[in-house]
Protein backbone atom coordinates (compact mmCIF):
# COMPACT_ATOMS: atom_id res chain seq x y z
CA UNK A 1 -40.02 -10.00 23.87
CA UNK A 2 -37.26 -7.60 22.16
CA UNK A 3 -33.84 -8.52 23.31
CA UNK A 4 -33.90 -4.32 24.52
CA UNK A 5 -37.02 -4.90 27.07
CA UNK A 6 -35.45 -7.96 28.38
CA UNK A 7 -32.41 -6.32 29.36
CA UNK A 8 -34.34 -3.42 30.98
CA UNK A 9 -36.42 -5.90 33.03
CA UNK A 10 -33.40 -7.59 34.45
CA UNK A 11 -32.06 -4.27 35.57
CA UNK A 12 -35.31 -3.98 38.04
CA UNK A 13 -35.04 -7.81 38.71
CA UNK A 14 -31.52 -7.68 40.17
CA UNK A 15 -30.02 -6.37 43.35
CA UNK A 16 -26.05 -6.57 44.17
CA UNK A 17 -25.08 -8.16 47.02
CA UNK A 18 -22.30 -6.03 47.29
CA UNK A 19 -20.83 -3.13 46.11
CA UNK A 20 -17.95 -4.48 44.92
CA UNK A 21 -19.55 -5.16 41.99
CA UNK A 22 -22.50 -3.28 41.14
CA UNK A 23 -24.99 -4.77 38.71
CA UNK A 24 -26.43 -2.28 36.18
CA UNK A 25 -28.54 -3.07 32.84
CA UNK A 26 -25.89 -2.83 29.38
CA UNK A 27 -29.18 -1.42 27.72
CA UNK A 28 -28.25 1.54 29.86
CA UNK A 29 -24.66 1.80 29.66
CA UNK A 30 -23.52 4.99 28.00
CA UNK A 31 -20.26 5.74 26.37
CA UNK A 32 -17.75 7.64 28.59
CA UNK A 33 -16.14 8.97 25.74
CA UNK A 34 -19.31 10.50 24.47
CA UNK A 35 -18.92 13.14 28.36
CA UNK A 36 -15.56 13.20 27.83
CA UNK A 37 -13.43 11.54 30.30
CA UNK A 38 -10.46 12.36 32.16
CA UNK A 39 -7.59 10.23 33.07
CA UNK A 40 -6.49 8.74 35.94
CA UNK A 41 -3.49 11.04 36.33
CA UNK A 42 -5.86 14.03 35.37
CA UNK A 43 -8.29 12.81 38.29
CA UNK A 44 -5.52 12.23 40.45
CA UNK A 45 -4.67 15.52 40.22
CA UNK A 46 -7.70 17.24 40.69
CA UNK A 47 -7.82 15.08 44.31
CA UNK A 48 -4.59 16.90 45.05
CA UNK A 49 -5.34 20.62 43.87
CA UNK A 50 -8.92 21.20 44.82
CA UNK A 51 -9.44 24.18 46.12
CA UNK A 52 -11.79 24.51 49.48
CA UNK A 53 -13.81 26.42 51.43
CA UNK A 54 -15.48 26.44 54.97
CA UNK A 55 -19.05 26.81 55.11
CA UNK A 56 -20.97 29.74 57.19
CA UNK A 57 -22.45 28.36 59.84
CA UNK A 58 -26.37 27.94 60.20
CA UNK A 59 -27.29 30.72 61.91
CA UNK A 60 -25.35 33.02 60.14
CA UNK A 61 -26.60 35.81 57.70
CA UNK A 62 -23.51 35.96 55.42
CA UNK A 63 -23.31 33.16 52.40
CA UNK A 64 -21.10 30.35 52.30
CA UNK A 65 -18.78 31.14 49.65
CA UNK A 66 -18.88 29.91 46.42
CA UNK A 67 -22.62 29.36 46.52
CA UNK A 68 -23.18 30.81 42.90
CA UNK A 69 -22.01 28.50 39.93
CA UNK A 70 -19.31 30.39 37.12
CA UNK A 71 -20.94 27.76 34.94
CA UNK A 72 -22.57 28.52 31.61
CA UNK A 73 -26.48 28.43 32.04
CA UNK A 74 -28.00 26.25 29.09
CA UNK A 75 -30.39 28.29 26.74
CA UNK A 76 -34.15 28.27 26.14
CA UNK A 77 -34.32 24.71 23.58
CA UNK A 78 -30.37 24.40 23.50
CA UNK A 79 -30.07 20.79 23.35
CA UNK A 80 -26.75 19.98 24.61
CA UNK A 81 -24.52 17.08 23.59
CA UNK A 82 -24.69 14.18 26.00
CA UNK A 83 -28.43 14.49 26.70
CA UNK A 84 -29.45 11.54 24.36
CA UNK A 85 -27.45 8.96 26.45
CA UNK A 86 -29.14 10.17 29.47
CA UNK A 87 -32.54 9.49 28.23
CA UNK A 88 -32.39 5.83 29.30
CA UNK A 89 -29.65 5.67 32.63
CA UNK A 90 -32.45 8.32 34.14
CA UNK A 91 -35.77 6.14 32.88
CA UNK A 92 -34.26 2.71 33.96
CA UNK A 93 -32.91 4.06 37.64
CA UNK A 94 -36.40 5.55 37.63
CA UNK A 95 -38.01 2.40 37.21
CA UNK A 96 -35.70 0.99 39.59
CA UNK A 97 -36.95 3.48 42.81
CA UNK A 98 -40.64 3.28 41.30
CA UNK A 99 -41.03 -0.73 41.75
CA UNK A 100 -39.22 -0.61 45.50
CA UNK A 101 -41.37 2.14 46.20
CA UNK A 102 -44.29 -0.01 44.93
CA UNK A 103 -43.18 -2.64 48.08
CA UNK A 104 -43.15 -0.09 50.61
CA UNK A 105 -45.74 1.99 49.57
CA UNK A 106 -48.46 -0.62 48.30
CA UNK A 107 -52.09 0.38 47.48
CA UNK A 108 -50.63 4.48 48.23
CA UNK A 109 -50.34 7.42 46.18
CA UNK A 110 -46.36 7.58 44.91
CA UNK A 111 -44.80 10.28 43.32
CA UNK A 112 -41.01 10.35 42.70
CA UNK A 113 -38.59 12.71 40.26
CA UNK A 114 -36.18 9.68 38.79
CA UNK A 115 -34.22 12.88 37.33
CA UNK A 116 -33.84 14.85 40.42
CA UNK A 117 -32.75 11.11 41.77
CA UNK A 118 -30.35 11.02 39.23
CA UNK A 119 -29.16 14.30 39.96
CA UNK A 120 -28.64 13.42 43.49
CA UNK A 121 -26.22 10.33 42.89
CA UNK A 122 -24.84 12.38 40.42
CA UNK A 123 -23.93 15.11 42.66
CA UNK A 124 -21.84 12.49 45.05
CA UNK A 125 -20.53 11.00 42.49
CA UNK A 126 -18.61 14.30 41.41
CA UNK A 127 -17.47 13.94 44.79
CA UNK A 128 -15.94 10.62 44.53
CA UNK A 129 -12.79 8.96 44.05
CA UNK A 130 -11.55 5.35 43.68
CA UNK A 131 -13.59 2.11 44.06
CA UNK A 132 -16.74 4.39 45.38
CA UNK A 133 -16.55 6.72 42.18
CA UNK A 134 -16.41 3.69 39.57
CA UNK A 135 -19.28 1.93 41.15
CA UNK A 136 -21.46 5.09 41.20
CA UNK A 137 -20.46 5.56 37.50
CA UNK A 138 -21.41 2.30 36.57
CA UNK A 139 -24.71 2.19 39.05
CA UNK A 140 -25.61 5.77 37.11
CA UNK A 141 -25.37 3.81 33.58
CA UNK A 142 -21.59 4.96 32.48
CA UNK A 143 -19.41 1.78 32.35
CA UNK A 144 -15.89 2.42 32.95
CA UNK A 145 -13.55 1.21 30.18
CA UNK A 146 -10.90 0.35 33.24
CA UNK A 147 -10.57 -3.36 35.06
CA UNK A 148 -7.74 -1.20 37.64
CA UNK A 149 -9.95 -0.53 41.03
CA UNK A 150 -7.48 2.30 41.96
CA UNK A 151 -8.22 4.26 38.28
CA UNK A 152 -11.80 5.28 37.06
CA UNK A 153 -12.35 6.94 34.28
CA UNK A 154 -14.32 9.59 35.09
CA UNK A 155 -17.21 11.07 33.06
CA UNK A 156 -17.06 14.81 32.66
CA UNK A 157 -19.38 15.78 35.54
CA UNK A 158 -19.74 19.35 33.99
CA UNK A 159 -20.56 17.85 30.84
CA UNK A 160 -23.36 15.54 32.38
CA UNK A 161 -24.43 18.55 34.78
CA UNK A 162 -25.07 20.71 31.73
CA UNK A 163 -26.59 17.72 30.22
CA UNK A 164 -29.46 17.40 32.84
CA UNK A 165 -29.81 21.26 33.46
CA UNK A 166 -31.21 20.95 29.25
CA UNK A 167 -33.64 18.68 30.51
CA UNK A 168 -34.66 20.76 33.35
CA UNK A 169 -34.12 24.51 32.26
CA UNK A 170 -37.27 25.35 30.73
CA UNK A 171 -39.47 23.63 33.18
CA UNK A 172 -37.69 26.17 35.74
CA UNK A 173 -38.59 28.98 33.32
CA UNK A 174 -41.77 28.80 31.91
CA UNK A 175 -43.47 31.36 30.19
CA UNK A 176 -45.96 34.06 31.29
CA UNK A 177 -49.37 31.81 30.00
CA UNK A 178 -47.68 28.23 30.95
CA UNK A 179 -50.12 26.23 32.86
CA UNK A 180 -47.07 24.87 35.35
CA UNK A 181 -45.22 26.62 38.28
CA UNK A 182 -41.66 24.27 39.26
CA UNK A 183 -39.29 25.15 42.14
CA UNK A 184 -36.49 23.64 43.17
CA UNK A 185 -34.41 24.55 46.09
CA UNK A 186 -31.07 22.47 47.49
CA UNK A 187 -29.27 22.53 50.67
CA UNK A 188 -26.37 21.05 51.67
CA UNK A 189 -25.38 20.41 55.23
CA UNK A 190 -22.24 19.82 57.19
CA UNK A 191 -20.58 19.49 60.33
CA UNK A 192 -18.53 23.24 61.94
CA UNK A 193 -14.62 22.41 60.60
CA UNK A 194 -15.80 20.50 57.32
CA UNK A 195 -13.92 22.17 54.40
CA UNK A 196 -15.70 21.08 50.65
CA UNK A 197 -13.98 21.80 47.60
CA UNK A 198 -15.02 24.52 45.45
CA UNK A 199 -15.01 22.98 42.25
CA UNK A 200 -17.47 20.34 43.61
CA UNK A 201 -19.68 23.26 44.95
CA UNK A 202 -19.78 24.70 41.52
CA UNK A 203 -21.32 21.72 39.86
CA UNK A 204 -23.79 21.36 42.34
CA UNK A 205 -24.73 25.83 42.12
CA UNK A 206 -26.33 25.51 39.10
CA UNK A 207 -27.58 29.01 38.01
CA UNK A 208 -30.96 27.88 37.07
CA UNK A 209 -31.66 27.27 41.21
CA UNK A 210 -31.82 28.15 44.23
CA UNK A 211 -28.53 26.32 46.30
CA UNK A 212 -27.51 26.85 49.58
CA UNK A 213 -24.56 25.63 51.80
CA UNK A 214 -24.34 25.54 55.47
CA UNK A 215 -22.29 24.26 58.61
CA UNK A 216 -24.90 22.75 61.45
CA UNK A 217 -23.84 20.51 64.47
CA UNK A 218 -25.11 17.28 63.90
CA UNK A 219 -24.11 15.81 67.77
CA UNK A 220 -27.54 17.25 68.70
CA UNK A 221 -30.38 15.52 66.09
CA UNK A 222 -33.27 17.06 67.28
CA UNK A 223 -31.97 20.58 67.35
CA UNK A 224 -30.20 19.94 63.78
CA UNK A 225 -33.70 19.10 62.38
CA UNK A 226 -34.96 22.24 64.13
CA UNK A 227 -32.52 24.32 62.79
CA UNK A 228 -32.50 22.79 59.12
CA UNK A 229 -36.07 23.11 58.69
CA UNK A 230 -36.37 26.93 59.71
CA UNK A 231 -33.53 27.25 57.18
CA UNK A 232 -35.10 25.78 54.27
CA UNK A 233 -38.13 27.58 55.29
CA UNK A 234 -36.38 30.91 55.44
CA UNK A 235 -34.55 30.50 52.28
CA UNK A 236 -37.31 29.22 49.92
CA UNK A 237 -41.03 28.97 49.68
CA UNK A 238 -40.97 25.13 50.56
CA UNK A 239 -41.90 23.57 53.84
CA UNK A 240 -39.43 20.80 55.08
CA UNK A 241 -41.65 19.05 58.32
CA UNK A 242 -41.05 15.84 59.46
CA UNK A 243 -38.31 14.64 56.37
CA UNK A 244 -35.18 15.29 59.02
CA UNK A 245 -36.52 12.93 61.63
CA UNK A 246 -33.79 10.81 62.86
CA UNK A 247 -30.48 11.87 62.23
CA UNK A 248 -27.56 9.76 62.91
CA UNK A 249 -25.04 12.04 65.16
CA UNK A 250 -22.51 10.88 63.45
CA UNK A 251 -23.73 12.61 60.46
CA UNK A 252 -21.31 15.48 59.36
CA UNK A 253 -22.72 16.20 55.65
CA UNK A 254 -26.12 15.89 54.55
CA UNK A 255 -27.97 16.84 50.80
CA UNK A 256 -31.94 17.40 50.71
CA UNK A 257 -33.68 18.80 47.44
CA UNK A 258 -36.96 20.44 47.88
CA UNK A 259 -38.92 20.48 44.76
CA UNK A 260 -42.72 21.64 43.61
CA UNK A 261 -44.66 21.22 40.58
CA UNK A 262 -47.71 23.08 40.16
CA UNK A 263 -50.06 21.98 36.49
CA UNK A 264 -53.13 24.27 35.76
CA UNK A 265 -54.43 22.59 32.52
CA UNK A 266 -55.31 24.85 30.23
CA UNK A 267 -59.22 24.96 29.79
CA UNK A 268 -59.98 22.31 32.19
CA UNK A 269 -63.32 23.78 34.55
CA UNK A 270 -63.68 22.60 37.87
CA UNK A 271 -67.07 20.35 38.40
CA UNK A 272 -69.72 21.57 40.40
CA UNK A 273 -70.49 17.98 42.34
CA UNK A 274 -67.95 15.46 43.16
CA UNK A 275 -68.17 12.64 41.09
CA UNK A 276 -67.29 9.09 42.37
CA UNK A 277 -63.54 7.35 42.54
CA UNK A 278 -63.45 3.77 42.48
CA UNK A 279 -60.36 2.55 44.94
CA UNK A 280 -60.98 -0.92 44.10
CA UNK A 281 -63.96 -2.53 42.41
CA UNK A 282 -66.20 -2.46 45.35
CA UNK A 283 -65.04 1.01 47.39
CA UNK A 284 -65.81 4.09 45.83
CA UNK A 285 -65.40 7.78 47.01
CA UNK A 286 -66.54 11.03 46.11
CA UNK A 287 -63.93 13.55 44.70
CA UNK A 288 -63.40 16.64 43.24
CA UNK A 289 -62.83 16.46 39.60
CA UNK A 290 -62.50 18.96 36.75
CA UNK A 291 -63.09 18.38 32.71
CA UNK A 292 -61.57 19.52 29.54
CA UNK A 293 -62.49 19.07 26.09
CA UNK A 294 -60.00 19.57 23.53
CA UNK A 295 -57.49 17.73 20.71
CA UNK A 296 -55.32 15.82 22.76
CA UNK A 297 -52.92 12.67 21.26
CA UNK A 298 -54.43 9.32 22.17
CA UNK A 299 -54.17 5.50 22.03
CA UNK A 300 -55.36 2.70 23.37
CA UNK A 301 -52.80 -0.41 23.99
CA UNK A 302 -53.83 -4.03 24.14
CA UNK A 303 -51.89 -5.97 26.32
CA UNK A 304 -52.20 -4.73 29.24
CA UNK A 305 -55.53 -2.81 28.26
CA UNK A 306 -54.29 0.39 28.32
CA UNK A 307 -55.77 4.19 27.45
CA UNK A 308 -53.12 7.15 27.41
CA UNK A 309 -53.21 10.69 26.63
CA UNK A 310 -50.80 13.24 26.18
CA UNK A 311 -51.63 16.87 27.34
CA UNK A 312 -49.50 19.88 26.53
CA UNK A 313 -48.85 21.86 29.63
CA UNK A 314 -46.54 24.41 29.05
CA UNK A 315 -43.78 24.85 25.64
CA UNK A 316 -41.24 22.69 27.58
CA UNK A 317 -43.42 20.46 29.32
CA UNK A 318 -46.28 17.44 28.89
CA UNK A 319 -48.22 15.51 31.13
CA UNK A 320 -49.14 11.81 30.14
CA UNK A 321 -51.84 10.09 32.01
CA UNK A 322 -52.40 6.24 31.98
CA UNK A 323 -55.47 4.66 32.85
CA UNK A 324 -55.84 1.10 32.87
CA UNK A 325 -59.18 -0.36 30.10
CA UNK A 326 -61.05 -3.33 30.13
CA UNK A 327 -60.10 -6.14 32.65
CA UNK A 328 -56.47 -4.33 33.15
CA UNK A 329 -55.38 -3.76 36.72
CA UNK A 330 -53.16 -0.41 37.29
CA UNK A 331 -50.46 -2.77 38.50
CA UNK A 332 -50.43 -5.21 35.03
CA UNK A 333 -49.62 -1.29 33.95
CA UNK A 334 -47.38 -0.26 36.65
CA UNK A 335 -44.93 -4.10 35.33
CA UNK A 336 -44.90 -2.48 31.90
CA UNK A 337 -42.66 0.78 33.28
CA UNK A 338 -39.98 -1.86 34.01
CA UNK A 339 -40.61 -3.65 30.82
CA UNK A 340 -40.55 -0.81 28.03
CA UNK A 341 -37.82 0.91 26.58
CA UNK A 342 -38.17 4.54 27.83
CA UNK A 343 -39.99 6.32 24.76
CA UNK A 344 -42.50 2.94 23.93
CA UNK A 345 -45.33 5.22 25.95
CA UNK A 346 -45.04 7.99 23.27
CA UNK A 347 -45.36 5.92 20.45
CA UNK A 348 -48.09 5.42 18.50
CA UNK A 349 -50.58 8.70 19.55
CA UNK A 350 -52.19 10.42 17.43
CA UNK A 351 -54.72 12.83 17.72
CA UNK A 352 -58.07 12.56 18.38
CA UNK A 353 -61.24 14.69 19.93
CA UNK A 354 -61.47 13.88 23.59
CA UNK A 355 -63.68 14.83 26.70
CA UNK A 356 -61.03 14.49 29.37
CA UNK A 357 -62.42 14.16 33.26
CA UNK A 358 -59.76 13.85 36.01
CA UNK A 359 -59.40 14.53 39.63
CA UNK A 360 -57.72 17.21 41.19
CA UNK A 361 -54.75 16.34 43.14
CA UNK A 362 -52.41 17.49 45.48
CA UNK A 363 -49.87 15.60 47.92
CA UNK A 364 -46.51 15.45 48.86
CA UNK A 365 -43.72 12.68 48.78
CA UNK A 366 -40.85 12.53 50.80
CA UNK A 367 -37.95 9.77 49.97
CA UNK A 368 -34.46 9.37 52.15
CA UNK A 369 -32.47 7.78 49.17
CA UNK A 370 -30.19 6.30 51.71
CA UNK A 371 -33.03 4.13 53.21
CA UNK A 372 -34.22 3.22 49.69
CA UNK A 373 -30.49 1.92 48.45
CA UNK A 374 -30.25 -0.05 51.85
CA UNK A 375 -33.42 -1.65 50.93
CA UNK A 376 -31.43 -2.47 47.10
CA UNK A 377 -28.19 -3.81 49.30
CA UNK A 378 -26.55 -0.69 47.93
CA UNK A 379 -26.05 1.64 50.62
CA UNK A 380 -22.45 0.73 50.67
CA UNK A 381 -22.74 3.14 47.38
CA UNK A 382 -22.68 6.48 49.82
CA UNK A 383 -21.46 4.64 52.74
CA UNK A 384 -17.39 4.61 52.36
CA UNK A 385 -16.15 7.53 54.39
CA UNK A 386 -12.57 7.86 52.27
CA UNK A 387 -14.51 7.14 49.26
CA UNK A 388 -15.04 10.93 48.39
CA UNK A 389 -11.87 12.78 48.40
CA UNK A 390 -13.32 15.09 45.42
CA UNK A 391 -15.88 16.41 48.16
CA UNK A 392 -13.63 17.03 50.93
CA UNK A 393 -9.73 16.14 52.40
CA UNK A 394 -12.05 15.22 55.44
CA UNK A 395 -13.88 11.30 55.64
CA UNK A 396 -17.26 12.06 55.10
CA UNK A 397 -20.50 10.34 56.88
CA UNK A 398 -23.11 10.98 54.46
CA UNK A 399 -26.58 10.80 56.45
CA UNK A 400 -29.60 11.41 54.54
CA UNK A 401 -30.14 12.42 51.30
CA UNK A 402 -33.71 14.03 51.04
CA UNK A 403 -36.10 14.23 47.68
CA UNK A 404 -39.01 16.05 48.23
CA UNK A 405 -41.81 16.79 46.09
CA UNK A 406 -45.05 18.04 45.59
CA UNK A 407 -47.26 17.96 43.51
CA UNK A 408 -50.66 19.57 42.45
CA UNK A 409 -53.15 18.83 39.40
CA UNK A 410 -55.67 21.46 39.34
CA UNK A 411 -58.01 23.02 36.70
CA UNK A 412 -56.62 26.24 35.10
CA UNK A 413 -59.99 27.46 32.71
CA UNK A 414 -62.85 29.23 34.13
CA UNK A 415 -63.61 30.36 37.58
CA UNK A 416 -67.04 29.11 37.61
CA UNK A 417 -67.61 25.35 38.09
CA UNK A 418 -69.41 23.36 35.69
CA UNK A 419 -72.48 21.15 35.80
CA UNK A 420 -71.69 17.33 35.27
CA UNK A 421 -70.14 15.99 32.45
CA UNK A 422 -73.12 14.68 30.05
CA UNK A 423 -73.32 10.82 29.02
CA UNK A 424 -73.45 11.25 25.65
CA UNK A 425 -70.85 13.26 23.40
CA UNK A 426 -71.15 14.05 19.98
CA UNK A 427 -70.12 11.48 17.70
CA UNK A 428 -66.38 11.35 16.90
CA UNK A 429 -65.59 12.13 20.58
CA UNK A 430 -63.65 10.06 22.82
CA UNK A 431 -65.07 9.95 26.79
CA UNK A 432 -62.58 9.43 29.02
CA UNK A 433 -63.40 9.32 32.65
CA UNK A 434 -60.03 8.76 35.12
CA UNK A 435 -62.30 7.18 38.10
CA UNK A 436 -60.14 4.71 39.33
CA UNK A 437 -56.35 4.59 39.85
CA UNK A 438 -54.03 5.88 37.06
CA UNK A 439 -50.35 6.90 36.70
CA UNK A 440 -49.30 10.35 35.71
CA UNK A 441 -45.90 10.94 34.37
CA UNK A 442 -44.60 14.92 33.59
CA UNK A 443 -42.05 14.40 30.41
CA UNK A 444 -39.91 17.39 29.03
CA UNK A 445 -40.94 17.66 25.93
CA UNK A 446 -36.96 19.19 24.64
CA UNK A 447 -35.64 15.98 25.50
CA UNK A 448 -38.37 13.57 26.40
CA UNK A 449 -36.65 13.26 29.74
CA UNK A 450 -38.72 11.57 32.57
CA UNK A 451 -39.20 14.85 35.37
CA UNK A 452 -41.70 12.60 37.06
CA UNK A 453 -44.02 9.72 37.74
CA UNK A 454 -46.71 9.40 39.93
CA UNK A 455 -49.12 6.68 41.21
CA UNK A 456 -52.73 8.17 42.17
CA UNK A 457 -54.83 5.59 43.74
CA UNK A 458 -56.60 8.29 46.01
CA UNK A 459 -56.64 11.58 44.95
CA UNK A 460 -58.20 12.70 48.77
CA UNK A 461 -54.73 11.62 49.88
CA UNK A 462 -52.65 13.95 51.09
């Protein structure tokens, strides 16, 4: 094994038992002075001049003010500096959600965004300050060049911010015959009398989506859930039911991202019949499925046995789906995310004629990020109340922080369904039938960036 994939398997292998010194894989560590990095005195002083603002409260009509970013929206294929070292911190803390969620979740359908994860962490981190900011640097893959606990230097958060917004523009902004719809909407919460600094606010109002900021009273859980949910639902076209269950009343700020990804693939008919889906080697089911035949990039990997296939979507955007051959098992496949370097899947296709059958899919996944660092011993990341005075000159409870996402897979050719596929293509073409358990992973294709990765092992599952 390449000294590179060993690294990147210890980073999943190893939890900190503290936060006083958070273990992250070197493979990952990026150079701060490649995003620019302030000083100490320079962050110090930022602490002591931020601007701030009150937010509106919940039922009000009028905006919180500044909900719109000044910042400078990335263009269509602008690759900005800064988006090559994020390749890997966003793969590897992927990898590092996927395999927990692989414990909690087993034998289920996952589906996770590791860089709308990233973007999450990020976001607090532009809110930190002292021992909570370097540890959130180095947990995101920036190691700080500092041994003084009272001094990080920080990583240009605007920098990184309009780093990820080059990995997710396009995907927001597809064009008229792109076979994906994406949404994304963001809401953050806090308690009446909180005051958040502007500058912070900016980062997080990114023009490319929809962000919203407002002031609910936490002391009552039930009604805040009540009143959050007919917010989001208000405000965007996404549904927020039963992710808000639970709030600590002690709460008084609280992030949740609400994001959708739609794939019509291009040609693909629907079946007429269901066709079988093996869950295991002795239950099947019957399922709706579609087919496509086209030119697609293919290979087929060894060890594990592995067959993957990489299917334009959209001019920004391509789906890769990984089925498990031969005597493979989806999780000898499901070892190798934690064990590859983050662009070993891409290597190697080329293209070949393929008959493509698949199910159609569609279910949601909803992740507290809070819950899932407790379960790494890192909650202590988001947990230290005067750990954030870039956020606010008030100690902050951070509750939850919500990712949620769905997710459809659905035929986007003709209206009229098709008979079943036949046994026996013409000779040069490659059968592939996904009938049992395979991963699907959406890649932008500007910057190969990870958007998502998702486990079917049911495609009736909701």
């Amino acid at each position: 094994m390449n000294p590179g994939v060993s690294l990147l398997c210890i980073l999943v292998c190893i939890t900190a038992a503290s936060c006083d010194r958070v273990y992250v894989h070197p493979f990952a560590l990026a150079n701060v002075n490649n995003m620019h990095t302030n000083s100490c005195k320079e962050v110090e002083k930022r602490e002591h001049q931020a601007k701030t603002f009150l937010p509106s409260p919940i039922e009000s009509h009028i905006p919180s003010a500044p909900e719109e970013s000044p910042g400078n929206k990335s263009e269509d294929g602008e690759k900005l500096v800064g988006v090559d070292s994020l390749v890997d911190p966003i793969y590897i803390l992927g990898a590092r959600f996927y395999q927990l969620l692989r414990e909690i979740h087993e034998g289920d359908n996952i589906f996770l965004s590791p860089v709308f994860i990233y973007e999450s962490l990020l976001s607090f981190y532009l809110g930190a300050s002292g021992v909570t900011a370097t540890n959130l640097q180095t947990f995101l893959g920036y190691d700080s060049p500092t041994i003084d606990p009272n001094c990080t230097y920080k990583i240009d958060g605007h920098k990184v911010f309009a780093a990820l917004r080059s990995i997710i523009h396009c995907p927001l902004h597809p064009g008229e015959d792109d076979g994906l719809l994406f949404s994304k909407f963001s809401s953050l919460f806090t308690s009446p009398g909180i005051y958040l600094s502007e500058s912070f606010v900016h980062e997080l109002a990114t023009p490319d989506s929809s962000f919203q900021i407002r002031a609910v009273n936490f002391t009552n859980p039930t009604k805040a859930a009540e009143q959050i949910s007919a917010f989001v639902e208000r405000k965007s076209t996404h549904k927020s039911q039963n992710s808000l269950g639970d709030i600590d009343p002690e709460t008084n700020l609280l992030l949740a991202t609400y994001l959708q990804v739609k794939v019509a693939l291009k040609q693909a008919s629907l079946l007429r019949e269901p066709q079988e889906f093996w869950l295991d080697s002795g239950t099947k089911i019957s399922v709706p499925m579609m087919t496509v035949t086209g030119t697609f990039e293919y290979k087929c990997d060894g060890n594990p046995g592995l067959a993957v296939v990489k299917i334009p979507v959209s001019k920004c955007v391509f789906l890769l789906l990984l089925l498990p051959t031969n005597s493979s098992t989806l999780a000898s496949v499901e070892d190798q995310y934690s064990m590859r370097p983050s662009k070993e899947w891409l290597e190697k296709l080329s293209p070949s004629e393929i008959n493509l059958t698949l199910p159609t899919v569609s279910f949601k996944s909803i992740y507290n990020l809070q819950e899932l660092l407790m379960k790494q011993n890192m909650s202590c990341l988001l947990e230290k109340k005067d750990g954030f005075r870039m956020l606010s000159d008030t100690n902050v409870k951070i509750g939850k922080v919500i990712n949620q996402q769905l997710f459809e897979l659905s035929p986007g050719g003709a209206d009229q369904p098709e008979e079943s596929p036949k046994q026996n293509e013409p000779k040069g073409r490659i059968k592939i039938t996904l009938n049992r358990p395979f991963l699907v992973i959406v890649y932008s294709r500007n910057a190969e960036g990870m958007l998502y990765i998702g486990r079917v092992t049911n495609p009736l599952k909701k």
